[in-house]
C-alpha atoms as a PDB file:
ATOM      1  CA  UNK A   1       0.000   0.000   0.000  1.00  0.00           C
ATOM      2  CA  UNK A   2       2.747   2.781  -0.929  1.00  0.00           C
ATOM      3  CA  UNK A   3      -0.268   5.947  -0.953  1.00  0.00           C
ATOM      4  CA  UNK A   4      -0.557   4.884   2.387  1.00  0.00           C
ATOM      5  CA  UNK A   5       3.323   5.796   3.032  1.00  0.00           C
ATOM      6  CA  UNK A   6       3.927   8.763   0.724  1.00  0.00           C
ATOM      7  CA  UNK A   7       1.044  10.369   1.710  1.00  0.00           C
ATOM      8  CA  UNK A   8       2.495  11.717   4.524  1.00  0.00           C
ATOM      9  CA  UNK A   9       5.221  13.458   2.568  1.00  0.00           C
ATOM     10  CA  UNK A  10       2.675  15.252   0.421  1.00  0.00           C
ATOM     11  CA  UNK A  11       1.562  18.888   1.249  1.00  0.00           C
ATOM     12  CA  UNK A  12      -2.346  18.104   2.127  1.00  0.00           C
ATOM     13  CA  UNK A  13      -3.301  20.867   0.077  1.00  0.00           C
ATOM     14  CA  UNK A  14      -1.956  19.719  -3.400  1.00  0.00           C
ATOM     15  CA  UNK A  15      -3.529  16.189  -1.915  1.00  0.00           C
ATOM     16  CA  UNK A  16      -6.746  16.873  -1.103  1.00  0.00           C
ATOM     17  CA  UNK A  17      -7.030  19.779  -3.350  1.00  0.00           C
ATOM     18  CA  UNK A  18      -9.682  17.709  -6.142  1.00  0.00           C
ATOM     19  CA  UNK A  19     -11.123  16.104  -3.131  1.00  0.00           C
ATOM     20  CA  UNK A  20     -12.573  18.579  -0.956  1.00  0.00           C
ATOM     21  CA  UNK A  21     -15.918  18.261  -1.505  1.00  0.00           C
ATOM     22  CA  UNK A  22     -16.193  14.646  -0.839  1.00  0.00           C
ATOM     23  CA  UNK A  23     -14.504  15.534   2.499  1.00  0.00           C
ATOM     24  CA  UNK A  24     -16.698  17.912   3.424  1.00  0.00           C
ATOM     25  CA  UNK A  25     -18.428  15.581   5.856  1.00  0.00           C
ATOM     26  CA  UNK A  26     -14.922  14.504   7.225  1.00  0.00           C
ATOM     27  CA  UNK A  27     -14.081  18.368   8.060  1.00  0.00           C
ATOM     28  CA  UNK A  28     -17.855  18.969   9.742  1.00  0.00           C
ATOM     29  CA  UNK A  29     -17.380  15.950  12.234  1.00  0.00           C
ATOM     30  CA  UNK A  30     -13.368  16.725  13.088  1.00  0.00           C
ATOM     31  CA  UNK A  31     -13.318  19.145  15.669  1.00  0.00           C
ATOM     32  CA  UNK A  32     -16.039  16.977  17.948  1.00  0.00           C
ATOM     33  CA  UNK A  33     -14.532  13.987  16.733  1.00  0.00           C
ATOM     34  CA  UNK A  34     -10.889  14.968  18.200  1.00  0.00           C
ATOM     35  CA  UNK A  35     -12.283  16.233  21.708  1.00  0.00           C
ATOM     36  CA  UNK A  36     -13.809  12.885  22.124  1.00  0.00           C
ATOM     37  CA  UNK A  37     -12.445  11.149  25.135  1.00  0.00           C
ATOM     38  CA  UNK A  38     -12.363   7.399  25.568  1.00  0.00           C
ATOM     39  CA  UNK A  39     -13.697   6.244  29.563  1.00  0.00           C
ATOM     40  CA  UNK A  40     -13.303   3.518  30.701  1.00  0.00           C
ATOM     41  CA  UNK A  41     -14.633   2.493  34.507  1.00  0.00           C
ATOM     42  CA  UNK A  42     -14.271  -1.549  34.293  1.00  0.00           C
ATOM     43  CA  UNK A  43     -11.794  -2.186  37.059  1.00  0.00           C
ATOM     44  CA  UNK A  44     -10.125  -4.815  35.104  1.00  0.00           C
ATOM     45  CA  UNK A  45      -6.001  -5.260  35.885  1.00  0.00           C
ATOM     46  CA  UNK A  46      -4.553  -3.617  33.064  1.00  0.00           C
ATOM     47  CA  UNK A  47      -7.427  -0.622  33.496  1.00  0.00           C
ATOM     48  CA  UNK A  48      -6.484  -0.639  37.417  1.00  0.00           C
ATOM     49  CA  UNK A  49      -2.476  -0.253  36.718  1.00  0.00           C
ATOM     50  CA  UNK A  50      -3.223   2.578  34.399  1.00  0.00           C
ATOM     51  CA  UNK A  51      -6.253   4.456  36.203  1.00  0.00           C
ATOM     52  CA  UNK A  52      -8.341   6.739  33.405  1.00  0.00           C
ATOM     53  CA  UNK A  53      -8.496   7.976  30.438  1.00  0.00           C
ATOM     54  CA  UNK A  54      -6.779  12.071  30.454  1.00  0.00           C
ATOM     55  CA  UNK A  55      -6.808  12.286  34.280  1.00  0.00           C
ATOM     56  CA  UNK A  56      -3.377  14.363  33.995  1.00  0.00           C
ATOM     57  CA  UNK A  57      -4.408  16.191  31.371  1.00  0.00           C
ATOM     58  CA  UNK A  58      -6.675  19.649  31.908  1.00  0.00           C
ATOM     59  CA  UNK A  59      -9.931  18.985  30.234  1.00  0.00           C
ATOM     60  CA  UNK A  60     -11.171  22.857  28.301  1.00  0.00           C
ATOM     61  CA  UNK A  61     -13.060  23.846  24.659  1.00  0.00           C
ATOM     62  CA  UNK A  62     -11.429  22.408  21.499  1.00  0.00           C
ATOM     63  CA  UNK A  63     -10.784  24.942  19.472  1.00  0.00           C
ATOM     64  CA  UNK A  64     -10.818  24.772  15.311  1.00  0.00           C
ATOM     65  CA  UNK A  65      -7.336  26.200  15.950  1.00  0.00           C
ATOM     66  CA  UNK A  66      -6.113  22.831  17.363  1.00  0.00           C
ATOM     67  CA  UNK A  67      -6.872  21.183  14.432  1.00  0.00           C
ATOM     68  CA  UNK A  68      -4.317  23.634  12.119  1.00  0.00           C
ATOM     69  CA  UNK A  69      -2.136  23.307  14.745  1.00  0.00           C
ATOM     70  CA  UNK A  70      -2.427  19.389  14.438  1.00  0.00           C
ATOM     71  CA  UNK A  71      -1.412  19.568  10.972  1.00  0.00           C
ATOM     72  CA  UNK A  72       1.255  22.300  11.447  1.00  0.00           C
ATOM     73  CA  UNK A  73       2.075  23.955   7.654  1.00  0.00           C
ATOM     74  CA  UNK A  74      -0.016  21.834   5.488  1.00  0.00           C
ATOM     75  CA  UNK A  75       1.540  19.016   6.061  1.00  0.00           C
ATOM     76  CA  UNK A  76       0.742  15.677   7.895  1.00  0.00           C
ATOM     77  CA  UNK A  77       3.218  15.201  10.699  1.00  0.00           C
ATOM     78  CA  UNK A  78       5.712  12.100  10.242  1.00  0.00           C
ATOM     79  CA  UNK A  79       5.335  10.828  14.263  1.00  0.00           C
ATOM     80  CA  UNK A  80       2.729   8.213  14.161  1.00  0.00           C
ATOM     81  CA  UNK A  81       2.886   7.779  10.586  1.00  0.00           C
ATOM     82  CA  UNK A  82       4.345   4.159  10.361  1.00  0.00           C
ATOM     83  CA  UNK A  83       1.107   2.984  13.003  1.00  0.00           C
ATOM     84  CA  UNK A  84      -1.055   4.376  10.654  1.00  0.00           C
ATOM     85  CA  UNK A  85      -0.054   2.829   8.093  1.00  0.00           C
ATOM     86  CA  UNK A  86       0.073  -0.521   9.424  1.00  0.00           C
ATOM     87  CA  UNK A  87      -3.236   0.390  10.764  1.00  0.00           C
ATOM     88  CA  UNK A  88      -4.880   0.826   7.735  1.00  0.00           C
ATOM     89  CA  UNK A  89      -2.781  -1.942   5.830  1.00  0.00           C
ATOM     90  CA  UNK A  90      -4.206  -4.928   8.166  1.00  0.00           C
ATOM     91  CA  UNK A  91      -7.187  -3.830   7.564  1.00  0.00           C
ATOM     92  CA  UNK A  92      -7.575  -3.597   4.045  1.00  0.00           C
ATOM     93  CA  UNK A  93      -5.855  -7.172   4.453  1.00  0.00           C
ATOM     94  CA  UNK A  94      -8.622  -8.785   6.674  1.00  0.00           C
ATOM     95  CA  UNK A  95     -11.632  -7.032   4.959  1.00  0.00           C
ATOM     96  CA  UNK A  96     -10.228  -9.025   1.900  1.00  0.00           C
ATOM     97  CA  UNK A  97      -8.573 -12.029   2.919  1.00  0.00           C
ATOM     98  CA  UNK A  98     -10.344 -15.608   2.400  1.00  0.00           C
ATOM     99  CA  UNK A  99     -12.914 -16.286   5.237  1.00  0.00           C
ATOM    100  CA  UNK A 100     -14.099 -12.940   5.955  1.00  0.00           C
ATOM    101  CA  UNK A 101     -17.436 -12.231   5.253  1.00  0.00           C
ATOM    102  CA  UNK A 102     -17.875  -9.670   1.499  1.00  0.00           C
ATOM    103  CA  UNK A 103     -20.527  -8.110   3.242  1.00  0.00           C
ATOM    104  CA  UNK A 104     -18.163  -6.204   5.556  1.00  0.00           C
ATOM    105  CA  UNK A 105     -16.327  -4.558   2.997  1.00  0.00           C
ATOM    106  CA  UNK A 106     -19.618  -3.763   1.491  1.00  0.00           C
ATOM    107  CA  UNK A 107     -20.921  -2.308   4.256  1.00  0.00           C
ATOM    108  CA  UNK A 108     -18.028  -0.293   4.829  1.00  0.00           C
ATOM    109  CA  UNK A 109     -17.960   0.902   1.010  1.00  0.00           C
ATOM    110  CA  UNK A 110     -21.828   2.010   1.240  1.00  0.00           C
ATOM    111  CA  UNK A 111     -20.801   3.802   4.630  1.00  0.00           C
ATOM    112  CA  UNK A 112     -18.222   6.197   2.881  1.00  0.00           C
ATOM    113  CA  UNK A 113     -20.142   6.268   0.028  1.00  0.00           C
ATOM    114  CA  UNK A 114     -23.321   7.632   2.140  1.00  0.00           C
ATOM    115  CA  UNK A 115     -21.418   9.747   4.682  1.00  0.00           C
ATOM    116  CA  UNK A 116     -18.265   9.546   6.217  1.00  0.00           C
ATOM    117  CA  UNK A 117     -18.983   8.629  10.138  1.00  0.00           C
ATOM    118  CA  UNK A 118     -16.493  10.095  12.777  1.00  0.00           C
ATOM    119  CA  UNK A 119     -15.932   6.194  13.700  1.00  0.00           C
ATOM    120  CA  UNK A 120     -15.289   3.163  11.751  1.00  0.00           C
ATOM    121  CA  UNK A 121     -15.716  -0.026  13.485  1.00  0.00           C
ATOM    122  CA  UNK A 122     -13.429  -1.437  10.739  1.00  0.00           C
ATOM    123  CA  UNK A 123     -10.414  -0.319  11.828  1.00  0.00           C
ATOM    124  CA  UNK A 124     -11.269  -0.811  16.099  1.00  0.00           C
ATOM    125  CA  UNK A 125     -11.570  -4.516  14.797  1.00  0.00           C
ATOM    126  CA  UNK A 126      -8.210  -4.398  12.627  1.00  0.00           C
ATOM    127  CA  UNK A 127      -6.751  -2.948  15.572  1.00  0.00           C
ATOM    128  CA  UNK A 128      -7.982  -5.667  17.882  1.00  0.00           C
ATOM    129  CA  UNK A 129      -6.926  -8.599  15.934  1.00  0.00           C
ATOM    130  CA  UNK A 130      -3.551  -6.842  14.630  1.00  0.00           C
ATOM    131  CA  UNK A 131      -2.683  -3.788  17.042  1.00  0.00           C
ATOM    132  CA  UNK A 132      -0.051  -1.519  15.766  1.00  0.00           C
ATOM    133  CA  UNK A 133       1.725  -1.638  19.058  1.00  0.00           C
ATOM    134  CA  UNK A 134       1.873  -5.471  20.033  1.00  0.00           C
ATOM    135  CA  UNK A 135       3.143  -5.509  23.598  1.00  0.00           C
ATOM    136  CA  UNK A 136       3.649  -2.683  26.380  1.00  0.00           C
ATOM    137  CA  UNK A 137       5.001  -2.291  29.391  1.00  0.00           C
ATOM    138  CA  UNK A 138       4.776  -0.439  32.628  1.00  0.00           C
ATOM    139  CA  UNK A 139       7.547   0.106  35.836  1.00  0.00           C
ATOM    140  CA  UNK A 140       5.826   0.082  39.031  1.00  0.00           C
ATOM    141  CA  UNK A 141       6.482   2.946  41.152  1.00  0.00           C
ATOM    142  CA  UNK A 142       4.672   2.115  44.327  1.00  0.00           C
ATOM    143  CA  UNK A 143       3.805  -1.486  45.850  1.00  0.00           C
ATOM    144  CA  UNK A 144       0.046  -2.371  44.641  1.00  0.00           C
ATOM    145  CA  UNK A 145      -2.708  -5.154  44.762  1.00  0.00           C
ATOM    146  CA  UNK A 146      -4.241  -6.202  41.801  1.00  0.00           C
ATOM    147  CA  UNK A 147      -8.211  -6.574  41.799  1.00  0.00           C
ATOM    148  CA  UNK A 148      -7.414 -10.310  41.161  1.00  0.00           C
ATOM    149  CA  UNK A 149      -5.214 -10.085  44.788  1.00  0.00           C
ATOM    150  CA  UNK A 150      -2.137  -9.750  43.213  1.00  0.00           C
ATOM    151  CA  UNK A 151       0.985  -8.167  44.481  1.00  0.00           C
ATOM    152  CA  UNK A 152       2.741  -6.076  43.021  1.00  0.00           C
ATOM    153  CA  UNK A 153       5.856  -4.080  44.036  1.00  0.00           C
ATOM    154  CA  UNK A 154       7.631  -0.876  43.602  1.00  0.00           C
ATOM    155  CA  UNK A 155      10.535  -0.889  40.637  1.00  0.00           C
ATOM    156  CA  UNK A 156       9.073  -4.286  38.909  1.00  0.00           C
ATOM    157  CA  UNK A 157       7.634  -4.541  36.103  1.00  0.00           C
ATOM    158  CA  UNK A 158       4.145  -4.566  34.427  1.00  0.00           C
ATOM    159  CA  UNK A 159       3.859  -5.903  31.276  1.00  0.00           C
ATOM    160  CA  UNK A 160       0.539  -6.895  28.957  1.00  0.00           C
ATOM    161  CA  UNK A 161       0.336  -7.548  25.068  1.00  0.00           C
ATOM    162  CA  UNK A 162      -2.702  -6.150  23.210  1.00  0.00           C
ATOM    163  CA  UNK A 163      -1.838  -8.923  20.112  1.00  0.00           C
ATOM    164  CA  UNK A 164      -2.195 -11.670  23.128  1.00  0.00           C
ATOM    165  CA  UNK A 165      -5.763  -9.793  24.855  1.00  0.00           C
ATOM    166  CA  UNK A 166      -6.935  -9.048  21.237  1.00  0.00           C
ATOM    167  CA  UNK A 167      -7.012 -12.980  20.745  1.00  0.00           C
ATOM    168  CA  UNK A 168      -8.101 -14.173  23.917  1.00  0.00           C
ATOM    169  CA  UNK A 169     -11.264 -15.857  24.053  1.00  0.00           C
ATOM    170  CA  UNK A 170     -11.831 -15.435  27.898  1.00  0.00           C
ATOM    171  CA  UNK A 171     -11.844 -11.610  26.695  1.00  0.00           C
ATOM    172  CA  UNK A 172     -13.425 -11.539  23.479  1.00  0.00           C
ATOM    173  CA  UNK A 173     -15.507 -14.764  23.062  1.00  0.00           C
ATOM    174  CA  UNK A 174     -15.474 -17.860  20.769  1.00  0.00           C
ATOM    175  CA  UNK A 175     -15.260 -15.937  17.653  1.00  0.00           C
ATOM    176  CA  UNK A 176     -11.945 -13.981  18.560  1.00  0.00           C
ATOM    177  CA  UNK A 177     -10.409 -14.533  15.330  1.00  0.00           C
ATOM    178  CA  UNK A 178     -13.589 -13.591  13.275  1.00  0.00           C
ATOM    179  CA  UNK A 179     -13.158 -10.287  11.916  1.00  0.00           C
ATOM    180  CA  UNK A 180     -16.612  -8.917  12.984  1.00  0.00           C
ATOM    181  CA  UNK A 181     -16.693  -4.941  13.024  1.00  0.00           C
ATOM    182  CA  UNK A 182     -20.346  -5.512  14.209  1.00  0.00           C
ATOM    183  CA  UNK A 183     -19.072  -6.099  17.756  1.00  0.00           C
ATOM    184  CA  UNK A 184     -18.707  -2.824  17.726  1.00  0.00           C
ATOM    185  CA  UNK A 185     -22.075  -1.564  16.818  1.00  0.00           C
ATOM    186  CA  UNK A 186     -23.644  -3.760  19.451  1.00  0.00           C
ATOM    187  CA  UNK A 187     -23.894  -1.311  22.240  1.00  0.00           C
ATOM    188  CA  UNK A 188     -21.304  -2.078  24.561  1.00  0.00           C
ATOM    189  CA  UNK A 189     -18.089   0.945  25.109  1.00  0.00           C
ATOM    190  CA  UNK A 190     -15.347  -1.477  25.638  1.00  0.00           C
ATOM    191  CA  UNK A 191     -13.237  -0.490  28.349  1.00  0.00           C
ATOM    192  CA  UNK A 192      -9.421   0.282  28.040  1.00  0.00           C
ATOM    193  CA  UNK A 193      -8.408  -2.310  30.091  1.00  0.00           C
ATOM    194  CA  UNK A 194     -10.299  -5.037  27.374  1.00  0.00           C
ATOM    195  CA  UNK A 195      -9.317  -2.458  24.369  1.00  0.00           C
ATOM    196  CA  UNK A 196      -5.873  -1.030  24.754  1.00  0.00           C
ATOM    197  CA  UNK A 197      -3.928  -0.528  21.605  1.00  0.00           C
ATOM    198  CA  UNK A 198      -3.982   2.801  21.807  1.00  0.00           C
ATOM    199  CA  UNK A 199      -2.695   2.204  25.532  1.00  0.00           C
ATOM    200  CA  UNK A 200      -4.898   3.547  28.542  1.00  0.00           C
ATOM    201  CA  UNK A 201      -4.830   5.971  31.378  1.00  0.00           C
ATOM    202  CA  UNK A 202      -2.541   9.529  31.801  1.00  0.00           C
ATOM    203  CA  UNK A 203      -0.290   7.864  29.522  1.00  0.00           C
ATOM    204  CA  UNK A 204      -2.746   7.150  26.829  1.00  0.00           C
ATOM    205  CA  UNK A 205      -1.150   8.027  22.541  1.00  0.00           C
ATOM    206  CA  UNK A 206      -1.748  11.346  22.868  1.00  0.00           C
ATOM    207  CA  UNK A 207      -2.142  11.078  18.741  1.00  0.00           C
ATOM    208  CA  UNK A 208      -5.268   8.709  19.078  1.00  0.00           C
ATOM    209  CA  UNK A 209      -7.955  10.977  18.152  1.00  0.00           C
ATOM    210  CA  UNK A 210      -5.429  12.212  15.310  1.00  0.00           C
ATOM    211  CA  UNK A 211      -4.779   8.688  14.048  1.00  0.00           C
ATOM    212  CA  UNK A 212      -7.982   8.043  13.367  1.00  0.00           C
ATOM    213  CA  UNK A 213      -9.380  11.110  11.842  1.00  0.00           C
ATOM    214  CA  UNK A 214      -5.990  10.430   9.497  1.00  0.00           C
ATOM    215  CA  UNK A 215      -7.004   7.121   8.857  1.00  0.00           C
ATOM    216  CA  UNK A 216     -10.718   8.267   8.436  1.00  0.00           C
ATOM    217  CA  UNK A 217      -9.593  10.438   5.865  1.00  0.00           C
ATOM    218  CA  UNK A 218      -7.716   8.510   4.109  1.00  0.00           C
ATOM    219  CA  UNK A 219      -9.984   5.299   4.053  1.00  0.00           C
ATOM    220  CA  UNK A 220     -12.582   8.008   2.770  1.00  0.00           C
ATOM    221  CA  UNK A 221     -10.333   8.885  -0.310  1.00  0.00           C
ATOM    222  CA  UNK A 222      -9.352   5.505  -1.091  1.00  0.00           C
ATOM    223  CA  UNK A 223     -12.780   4.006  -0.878  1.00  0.00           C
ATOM    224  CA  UNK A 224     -14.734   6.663  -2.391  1.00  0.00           C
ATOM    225  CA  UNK A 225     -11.882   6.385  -5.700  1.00  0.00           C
ATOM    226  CA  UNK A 226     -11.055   2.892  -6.023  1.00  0.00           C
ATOM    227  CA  UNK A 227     -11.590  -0.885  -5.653  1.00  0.00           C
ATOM    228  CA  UNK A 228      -9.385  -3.349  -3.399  1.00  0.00           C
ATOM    229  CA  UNK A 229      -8.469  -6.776  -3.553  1.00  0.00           C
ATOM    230  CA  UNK A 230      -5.885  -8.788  -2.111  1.00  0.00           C
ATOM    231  CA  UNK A 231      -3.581 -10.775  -5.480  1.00  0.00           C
ATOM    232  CA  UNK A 232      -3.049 -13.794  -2.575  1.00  0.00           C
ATOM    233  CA  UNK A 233      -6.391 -13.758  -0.430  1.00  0.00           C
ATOM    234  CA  UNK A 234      -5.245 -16.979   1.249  1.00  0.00           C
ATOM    235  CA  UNK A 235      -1.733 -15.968   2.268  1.00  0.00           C
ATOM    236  CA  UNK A 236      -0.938 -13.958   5.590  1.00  0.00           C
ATOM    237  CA  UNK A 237       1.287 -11.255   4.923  1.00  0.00           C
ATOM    238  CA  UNK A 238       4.955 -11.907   6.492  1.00  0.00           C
ATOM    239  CA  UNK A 239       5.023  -9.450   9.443  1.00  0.00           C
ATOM    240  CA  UNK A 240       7.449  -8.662  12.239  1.00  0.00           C
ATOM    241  CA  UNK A 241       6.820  -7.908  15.949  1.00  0.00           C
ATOM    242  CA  UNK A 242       9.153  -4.951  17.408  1.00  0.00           C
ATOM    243  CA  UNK A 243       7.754  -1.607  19.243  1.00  0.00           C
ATOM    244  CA  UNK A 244       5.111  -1.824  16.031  1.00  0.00           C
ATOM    245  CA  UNK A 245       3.716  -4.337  14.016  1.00  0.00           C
ATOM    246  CA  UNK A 246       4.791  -4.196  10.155  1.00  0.00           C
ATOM    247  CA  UNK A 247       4.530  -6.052   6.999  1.00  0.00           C
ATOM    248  CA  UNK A 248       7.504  -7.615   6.310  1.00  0.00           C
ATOM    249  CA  UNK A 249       7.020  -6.785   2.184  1.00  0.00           C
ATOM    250  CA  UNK A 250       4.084  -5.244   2.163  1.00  0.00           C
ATOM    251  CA  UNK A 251       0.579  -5.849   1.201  1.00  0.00           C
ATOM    252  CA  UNK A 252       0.710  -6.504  -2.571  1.00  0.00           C
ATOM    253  CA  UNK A 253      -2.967  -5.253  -3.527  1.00  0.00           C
ATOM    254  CA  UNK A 254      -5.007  -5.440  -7.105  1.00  0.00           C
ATOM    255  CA  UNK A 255      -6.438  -1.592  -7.388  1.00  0.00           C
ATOM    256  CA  UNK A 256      -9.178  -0.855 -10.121  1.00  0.00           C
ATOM    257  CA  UNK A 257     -10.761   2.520 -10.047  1.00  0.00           C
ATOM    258  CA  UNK A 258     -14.373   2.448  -9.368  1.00  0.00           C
ATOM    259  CA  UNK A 259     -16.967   3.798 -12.495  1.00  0.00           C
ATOM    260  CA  UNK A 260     -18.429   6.237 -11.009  1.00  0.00           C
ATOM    261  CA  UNK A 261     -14.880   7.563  -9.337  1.00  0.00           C
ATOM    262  CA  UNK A 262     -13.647  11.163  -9.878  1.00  0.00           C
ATOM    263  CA  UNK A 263      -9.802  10.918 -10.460  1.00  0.00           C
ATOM    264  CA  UNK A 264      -8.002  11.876  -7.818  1.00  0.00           C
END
């Protein structure tokens, strides 16, 4: 998926420039969409290590300056842009591989077509099943009990993997390895201590909200343009596991453009 690389060394102006009005809805939801806060209140043992959501940071208006200020001169900033891009690379990879169901990706195609929603279960899911950021840790500063009765003590340390949680059935259910965005849309706010690849608490990415509107965005133009499928559906991509998650070479894609697309 090289657009989703070089992107980010392109001035967003000469991008998007034959594109604004199909992001018009993407621009009305981003300032709301970026104050959003994630809660969580489940006292689950990862959620209990890293308390809430923000709690160091102040809490006050978000201003449509933030948002320039986000994307400094035009220009996407280059921290975060390697996540993103794996982000949005397993997911066009499990929306096409063999075994997941079509009428996800159709779904998903009909949703950008229709409007572009400030959330897309699609890539929660991806994330889930493939986080960007496959293990953390944490150093214990003071001795602690876990809700479970564990003990923990000052200057060990905490570690959990969000690959390993994302999998888990005790967590997740029998159909962990089902891609199923529709978990998503059932009601339930997962908690950060069941959904953390973003991590949690006063530590939490503070380029979360970002690095999804950036991956809203560009899911937007790429859907609303063109047509994906995977040349080996039945093949996992080679990947490696470091601080982030990559393809190893890639995810070699078939790209049509779609009839009624506007050239980009």
């Amino acid at each position: 998926m090289p657009l989703l690389a070089s992107i980010h060394g392109t001035k967003l102006y000469e991008f998007f420039e034959k594109n604004y009005r199909e992001l018009g809805p993407v621009w009305s939801i981003s300032l709301p969409f970026i104050g959003r806060m994630v809660q969580g209140d489940s006292p689950e043992l990862v959620e209990h290590v890293l308390k809430h959501n923000f709690l160091a940071y102040e809490k006050g208006p978000i201003l449509k300056g933030v948002l320039f200020d986000l994307f400094g001169e035009g220009e996407y900033r280059h921290l975060g842009r390697d996540t993103t891009a794996q982000a949005l690379s397993w997911m066009f990879y499990l929306l096409n591989r063999d075994g997941t169901d079509p009428s996800i990706k159709q779904t998903l195609v009909q949703e950008v077509d229709d409007v572009l929603e400030g959330e897309l279960p699609s890539v929660n899911e991806a994330l889930r099943i493939f986080p960007v950021v496959p293990r953390n840790l944490k150093l214990c500063v003071q001795d602690d009990v876990l809700p479970d009765g564990t003990k923990i003590y000052a200057g060990e340390w905490f570690t959990w993997s969000p690959y390993v949680m994302g999998r888990s059935e005790k967590i997740w259910g029998p159909d962990v390895l089902e891609y199923k965005p529709s978990r998503w849309l059932q009601g339930e706010k997962f908690s950060q201590g069941k959904f953390n690849s973003f991590h949690a608490g006063p530590r939490v990415c503070l380029g979360m909200n970002f690095a999804m509107l950036e991956a809203l965005t560009l899911i937007g133009l790429i859907l609303q343009k063109f047509d994906l499928t995977l040349v080996d559906s039945a093949k996992l991509p080679p990947y490696g596991v470091s601080v982030t998650f990559p393809m190893l070479e890639g995810l070699p894609m078939k790209v049509t453009r779609r009839r009624a697309a506007v050239g980009l």
